[in-house]
Protein backbone atom coordinates (compact mmCIF):
# COMPACT_ATOMS: atom_id res chain seq x y z
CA UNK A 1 29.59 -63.14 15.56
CA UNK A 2 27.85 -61.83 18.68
CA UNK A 3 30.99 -59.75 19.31
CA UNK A 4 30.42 -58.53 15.72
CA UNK A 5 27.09 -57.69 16.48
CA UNK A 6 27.82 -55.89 19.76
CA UNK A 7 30.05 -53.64 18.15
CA UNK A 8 28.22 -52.77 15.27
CA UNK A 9 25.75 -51.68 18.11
CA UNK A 10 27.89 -49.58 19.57
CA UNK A 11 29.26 -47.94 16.80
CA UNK A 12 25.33 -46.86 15.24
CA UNK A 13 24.35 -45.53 18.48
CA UNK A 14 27.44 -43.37 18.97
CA UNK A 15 26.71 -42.21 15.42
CA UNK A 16 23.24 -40.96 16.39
CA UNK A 17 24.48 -39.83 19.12
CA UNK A 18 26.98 -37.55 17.15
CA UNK A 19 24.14 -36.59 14.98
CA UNK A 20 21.95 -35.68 17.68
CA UNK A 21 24.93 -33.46 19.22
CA UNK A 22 25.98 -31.84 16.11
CA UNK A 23 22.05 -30.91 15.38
CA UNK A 24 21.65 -29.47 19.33
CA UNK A 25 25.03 -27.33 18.40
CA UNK A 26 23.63 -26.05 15.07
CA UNK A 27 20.71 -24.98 16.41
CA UNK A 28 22.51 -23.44 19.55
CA UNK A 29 24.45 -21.49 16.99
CA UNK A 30 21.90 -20.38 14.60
CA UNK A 31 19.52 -19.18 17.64
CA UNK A 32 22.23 -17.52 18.44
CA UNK A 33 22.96 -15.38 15.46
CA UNK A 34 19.48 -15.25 13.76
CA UNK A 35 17.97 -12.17 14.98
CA UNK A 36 14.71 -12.30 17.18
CA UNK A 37 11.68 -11.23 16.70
CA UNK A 38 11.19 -7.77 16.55
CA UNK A 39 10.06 -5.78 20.46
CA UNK A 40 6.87 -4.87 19.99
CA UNK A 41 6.36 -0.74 21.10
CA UNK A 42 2.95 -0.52 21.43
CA UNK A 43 0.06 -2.60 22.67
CA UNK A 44 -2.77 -3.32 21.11
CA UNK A 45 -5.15 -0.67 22.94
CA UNK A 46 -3.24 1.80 22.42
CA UNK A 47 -3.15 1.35 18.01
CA UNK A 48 -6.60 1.42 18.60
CA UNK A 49 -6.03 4.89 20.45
CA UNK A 50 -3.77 6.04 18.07
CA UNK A 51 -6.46 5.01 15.18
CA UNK A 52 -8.99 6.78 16.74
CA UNK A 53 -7.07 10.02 17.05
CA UNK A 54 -5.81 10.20 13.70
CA UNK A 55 -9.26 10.02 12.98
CA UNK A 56 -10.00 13.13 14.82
CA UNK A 57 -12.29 10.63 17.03
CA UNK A 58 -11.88 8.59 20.81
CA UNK A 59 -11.61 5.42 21.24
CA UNK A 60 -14.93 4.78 22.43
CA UNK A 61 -16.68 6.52 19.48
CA UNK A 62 -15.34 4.01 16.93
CA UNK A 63 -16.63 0.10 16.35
CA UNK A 64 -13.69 -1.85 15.96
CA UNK A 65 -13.73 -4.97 13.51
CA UNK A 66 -10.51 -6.43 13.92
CA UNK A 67 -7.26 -5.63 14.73
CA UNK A 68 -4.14 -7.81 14.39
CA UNK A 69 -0.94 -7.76 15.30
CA UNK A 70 1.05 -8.81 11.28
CA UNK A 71 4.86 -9.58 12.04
CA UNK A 72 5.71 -9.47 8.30
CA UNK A 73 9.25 -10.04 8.40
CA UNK A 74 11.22 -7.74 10.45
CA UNK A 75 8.77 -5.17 10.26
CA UNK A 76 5.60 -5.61 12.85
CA UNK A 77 1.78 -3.79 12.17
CA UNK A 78 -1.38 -3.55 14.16
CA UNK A 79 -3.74 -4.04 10.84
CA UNK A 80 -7.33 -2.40 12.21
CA UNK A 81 -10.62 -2.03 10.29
CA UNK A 82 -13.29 -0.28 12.20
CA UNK A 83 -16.09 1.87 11.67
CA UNK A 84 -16.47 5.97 12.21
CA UNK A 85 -19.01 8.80 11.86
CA UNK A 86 -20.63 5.45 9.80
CA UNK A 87 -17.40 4.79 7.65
CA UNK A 88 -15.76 1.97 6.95
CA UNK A 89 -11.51 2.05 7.66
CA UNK A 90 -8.68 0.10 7.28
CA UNK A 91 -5.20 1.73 9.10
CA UNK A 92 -2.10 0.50 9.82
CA UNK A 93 0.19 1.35 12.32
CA UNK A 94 3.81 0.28 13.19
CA UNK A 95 3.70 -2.01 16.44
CA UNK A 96 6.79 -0.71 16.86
CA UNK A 97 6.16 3.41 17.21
CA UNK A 98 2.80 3.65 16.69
CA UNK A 99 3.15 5.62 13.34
CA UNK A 100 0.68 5.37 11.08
CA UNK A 101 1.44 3.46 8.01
CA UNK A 102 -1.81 3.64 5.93
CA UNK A 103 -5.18 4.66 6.10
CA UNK A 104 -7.72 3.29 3.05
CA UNK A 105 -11.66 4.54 3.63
């Protein structure tokens, strides 16, 4: 019976420890192939730069509100909302080029 016993033992914990290797490989493999995030082009500052200057302003004559970084699938945006000349904005601009996306007053 103990003999029994000591098997059975031995045979679960080589099964976990098949599970446990399987699972590492799968997610060797997957991390492999899934594709990373995406490189971010710009940095923050310089949205706000590029904000400002498709606003016909500087930087330092706007008040910024917010301004955050959305990785919305592949596709990464610097969301800002800040005030000019005593305007309210909301722009977008690609993370990755700096284009601007959208501009709502």
């Amino acid at each position: 019976m103990i003999k029994n016993r000591r098997i059975l033992v031995l045979v679960c914990g080589l099964f976990v420890l098949l599970v446990l290797l399987l699972g590492l490989a799968g997610f060797i493999y997957i991390s492999s192939v899934a594709p990373g995030p995406k490189i971010i082009g710009i940095t923050e500052n310089q949205a706000v730069a590029i904000a400002a200057k498709s606003l016909g302003l500087d930087s330092k004559d706007i008040t910024l509100y917010k301004c955050e970084l959305d990785r919305d699938g592949f596709d990464s945006k610097y969301e800002l909302e800040l005030m000019a000349d005593g305007r309210i904005f909301e722009i977008d601009i690609s993370a990755k080029d700096g284009r601007i996306l959208n501009i709502d007053s």
